[in-house]
N, C-alpha and C. Protein backbone atom coordinates (compact mmCIF):
# COMPACT_ATOMS: atom_id res chain seq x y z
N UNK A 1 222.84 8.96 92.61
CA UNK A 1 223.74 9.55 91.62
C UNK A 1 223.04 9.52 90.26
N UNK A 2 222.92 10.50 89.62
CA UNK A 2 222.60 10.80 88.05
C UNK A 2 223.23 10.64 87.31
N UNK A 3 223.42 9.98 85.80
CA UNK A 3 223.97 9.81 84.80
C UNK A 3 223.98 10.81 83.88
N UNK A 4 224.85 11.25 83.25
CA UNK A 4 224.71 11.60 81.97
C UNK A 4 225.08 11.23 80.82
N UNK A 5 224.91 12.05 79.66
CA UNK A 5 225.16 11.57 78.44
C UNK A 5 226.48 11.68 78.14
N UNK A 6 227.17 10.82 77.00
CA UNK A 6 228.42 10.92 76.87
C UNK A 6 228.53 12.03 76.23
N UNK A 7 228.13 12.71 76.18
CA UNK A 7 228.66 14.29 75.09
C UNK A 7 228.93 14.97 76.90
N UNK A 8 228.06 15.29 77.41
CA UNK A 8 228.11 15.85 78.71
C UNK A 8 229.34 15.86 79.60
N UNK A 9 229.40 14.01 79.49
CA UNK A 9 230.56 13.58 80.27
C UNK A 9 231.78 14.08 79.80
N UNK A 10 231.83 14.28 78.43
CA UNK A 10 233.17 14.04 77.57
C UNK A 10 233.52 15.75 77.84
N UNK A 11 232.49 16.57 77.91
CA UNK A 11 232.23 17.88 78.07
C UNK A 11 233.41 18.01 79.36
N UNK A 12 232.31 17.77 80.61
CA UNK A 12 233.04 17.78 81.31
C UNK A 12 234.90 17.32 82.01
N UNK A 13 234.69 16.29 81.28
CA UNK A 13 236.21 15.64 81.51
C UNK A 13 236.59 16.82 80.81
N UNK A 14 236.37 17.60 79.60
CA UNK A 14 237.12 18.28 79.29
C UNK A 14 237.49 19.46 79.74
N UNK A 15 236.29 19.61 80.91
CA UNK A 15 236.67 21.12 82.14
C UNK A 15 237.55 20.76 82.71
N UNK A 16 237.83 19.95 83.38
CA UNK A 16 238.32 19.22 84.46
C UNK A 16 240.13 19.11 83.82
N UNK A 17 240.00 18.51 83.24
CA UNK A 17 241.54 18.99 82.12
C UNK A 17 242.00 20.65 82.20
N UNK A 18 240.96 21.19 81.93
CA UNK A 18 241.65 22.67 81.60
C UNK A 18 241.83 23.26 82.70
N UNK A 19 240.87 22.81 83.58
CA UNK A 19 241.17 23.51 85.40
C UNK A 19 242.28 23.07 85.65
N UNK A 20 242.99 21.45 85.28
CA UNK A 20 244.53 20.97 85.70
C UNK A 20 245.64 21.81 85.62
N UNK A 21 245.25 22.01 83.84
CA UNK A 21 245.91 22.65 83.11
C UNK A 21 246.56 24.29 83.49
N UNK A 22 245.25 25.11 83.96
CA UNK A 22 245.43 26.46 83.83
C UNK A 22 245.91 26.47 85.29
N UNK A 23 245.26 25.66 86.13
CA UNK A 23 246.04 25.73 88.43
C UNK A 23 247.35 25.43 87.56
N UNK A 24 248.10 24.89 87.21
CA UNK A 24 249.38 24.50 87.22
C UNK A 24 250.16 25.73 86.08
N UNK A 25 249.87 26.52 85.21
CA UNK A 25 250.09 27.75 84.73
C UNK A 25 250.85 27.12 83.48
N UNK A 26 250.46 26.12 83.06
CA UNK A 26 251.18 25.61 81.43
C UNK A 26 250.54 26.32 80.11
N UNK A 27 251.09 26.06 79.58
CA UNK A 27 250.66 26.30 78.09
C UNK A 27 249.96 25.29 77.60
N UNK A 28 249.63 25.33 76.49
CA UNK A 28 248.92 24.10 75.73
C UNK A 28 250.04 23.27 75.33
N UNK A 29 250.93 24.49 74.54
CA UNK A 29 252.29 23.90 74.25
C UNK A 29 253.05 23.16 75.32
N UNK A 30 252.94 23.73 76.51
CA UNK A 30 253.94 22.56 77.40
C UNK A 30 253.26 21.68 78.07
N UNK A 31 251.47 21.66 77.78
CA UNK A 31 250.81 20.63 78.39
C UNK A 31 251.03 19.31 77.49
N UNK A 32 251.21 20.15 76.05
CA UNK A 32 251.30 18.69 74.92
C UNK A 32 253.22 18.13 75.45
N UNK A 33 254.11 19.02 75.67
CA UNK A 33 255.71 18.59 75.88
C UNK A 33 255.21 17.72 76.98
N UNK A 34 254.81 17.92 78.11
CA UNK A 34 254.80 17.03 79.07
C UNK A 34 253.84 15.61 78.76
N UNK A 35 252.72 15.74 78.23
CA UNK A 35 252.20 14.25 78.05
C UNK A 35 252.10 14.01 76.47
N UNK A 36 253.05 14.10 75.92
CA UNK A 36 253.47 13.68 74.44
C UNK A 36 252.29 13.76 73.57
N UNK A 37 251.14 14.06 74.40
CA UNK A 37 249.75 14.72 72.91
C UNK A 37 250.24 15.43 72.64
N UNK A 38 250.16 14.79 71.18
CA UNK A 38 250.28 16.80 70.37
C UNK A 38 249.43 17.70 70.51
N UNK A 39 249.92 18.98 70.84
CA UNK A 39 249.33 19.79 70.56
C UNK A 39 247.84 20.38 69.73
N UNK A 40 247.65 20.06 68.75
CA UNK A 40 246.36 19.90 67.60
C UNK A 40 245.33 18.64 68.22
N UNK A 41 245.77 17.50 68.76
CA UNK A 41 244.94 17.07 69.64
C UNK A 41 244.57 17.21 70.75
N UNK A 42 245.25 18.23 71.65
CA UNK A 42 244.83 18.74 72.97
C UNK A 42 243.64 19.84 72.27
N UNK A 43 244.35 20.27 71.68
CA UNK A 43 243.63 21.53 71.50
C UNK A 43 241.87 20.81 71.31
N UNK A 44 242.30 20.54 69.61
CA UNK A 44 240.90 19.93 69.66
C UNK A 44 239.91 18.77 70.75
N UNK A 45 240.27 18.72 71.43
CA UNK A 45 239.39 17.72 73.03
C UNK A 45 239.30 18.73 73.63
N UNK A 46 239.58 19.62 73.50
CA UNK A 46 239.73 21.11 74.96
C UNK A 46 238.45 21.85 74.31
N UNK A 47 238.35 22.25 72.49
CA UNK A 47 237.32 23.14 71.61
C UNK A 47 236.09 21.88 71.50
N UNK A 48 236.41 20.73 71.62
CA UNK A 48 235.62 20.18 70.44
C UNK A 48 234.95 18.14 71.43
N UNK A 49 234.76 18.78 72.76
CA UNK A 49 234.88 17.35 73.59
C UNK A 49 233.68 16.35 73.28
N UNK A 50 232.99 16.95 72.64
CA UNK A 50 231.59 16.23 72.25
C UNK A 50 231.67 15.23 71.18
N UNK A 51 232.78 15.58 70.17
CA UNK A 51 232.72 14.99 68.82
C UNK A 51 234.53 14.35 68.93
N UNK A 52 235.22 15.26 69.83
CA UNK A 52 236.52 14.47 69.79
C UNK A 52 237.15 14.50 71.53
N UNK A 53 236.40 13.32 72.10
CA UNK A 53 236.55 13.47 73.73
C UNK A 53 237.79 12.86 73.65
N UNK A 54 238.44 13.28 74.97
CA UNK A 54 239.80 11.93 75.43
C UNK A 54 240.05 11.20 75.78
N UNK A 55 240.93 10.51 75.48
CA UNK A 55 240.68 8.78 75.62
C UNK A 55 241.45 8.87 76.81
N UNK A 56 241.12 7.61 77.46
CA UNK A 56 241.37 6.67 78.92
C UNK A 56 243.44 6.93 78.35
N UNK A 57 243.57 6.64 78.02
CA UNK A 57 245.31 6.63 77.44
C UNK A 57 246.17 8.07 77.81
N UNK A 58 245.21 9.68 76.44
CA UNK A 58 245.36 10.53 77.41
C UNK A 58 245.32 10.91 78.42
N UNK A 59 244.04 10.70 79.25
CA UNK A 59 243.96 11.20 80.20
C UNK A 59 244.93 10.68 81.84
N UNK A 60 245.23 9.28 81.54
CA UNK A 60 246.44 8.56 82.16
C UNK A 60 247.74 9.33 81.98
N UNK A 61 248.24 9.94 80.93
CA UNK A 61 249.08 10.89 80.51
C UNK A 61 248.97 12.52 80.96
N UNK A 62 247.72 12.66 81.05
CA UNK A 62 247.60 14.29 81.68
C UNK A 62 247.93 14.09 83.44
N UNK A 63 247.37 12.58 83.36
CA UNK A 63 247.19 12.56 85.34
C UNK A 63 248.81 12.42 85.68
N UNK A 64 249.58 11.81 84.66
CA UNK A 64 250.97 11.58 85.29
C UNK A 64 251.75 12.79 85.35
N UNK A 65 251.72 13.82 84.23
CA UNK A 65 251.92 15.03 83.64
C UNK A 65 251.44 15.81 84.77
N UNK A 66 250.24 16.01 85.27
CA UNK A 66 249.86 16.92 86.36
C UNK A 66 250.33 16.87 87.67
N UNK A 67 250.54 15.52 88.10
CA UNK A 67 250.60 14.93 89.23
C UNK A 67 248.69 14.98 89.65
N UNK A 68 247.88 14.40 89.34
CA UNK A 68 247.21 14.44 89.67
C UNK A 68 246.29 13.19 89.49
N UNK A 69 245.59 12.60 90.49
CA UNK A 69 244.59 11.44 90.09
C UNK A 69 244.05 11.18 88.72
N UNK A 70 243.82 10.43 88.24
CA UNK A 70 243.01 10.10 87.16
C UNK A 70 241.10 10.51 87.30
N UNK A 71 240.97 10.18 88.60
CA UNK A 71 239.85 10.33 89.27
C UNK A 71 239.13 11.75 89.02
N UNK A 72 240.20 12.65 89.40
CA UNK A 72 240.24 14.12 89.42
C UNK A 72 239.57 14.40 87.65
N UNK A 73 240.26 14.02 87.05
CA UNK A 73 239.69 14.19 85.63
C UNK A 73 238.31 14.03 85.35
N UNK A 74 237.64 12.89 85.86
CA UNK A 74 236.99 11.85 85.67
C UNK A 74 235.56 11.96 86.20
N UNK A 75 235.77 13.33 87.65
CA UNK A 75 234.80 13.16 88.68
C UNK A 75 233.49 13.93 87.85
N UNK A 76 232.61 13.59 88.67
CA UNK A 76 230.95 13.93 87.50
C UNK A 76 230.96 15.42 88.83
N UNK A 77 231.55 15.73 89.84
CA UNK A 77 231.49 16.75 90.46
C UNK A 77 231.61 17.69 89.19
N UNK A 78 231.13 18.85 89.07
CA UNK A 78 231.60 20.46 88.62
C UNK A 78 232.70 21.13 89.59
N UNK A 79 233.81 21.59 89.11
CA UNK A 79 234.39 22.79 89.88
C UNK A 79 234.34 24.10 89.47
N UNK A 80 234.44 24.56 90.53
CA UNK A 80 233.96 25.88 90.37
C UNK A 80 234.95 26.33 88.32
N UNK A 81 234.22 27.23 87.69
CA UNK A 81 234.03 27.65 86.88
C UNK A 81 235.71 28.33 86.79
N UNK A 82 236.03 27.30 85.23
CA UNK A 82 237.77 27.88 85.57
C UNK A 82 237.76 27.95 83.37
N UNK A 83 238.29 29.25 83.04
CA UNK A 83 238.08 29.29 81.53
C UNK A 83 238.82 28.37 81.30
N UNK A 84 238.62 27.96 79.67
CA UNK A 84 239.37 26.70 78.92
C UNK A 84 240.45 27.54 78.26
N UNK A 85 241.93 26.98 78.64
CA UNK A 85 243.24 27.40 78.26
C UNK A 85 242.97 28.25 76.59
N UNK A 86 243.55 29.46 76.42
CA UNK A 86 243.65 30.25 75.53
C UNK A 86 244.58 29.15 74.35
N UNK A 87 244.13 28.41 73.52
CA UNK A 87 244.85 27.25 72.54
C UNK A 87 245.10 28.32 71.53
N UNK A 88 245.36 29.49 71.58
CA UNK A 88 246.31 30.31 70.89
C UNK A 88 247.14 30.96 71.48
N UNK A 89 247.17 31.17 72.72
CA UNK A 89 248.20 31.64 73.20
C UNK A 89 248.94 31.04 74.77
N UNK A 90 247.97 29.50 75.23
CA UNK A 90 248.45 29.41 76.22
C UNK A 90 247.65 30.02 77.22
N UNK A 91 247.67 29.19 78.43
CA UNK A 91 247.11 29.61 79.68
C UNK A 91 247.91 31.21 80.04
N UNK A 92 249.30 31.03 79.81
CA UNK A 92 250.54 31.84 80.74
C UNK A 92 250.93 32.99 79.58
N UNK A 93 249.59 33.06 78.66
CA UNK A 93 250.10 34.11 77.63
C UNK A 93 251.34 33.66 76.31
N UNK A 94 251.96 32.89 76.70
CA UNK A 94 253.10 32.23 75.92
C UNK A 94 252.30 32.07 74.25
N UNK A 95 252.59 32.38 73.39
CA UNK A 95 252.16 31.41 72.12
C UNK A 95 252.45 30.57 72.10
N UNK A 96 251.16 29.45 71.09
CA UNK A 96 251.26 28.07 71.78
C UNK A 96 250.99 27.69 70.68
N UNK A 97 250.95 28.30 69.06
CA UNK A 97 250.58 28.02 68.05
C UNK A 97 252.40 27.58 67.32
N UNK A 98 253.26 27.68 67.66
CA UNK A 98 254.55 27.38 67.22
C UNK A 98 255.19 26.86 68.03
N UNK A 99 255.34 25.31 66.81
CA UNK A 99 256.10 24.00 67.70
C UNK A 99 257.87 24.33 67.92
């Protein structure tokens, strides 16, 4: 098994989030209603995972929110190639810029 760097990792955890995110057809807005991140901090870990990755806390919160492992987040696997949620309008088209 190969290591990488934490920008990489943090990268990735942050695919792995948005693939949760977009299979399950939420918004940003109802990804933040369901695991009490706000919004402006999803967003930014989703644009910005290198300089503002997510913490062990969120991501316990996305896994309960998703129904999904923590693991799943976490895995150094790639999945197949899934875009990062539209943080202006939502995966589902919805605007996601008004709380």
């Amino acid at each position: 098994m190969s290591f990488m760097d934490s920008s990489s990792f943090a990268t990735l955890v942050a695919h792995h989030v948005a693939a949760v995110i977009t299979r399950s057809g939420a918004s940003i807005l109802r990804a933040s209603q369901l695991t009490g991140i706000p919004r402006m901090t999803l967003i930014r870990r989703l644009r910005f995972p290198s300089t503002s990755p997510f913490d062990v806390h969120e991501l316990e919160m996305l896994a309960r929110a998703f129904h999904v492992d923590i693991e799943t987040l976490v895995s150094p696997v790639e999945e197949a190639a899934l875009p990062v949620p539209d943080t202006h309008h939502g995966v589902t088209g919805e605007r996601a810029d008004h709380d």
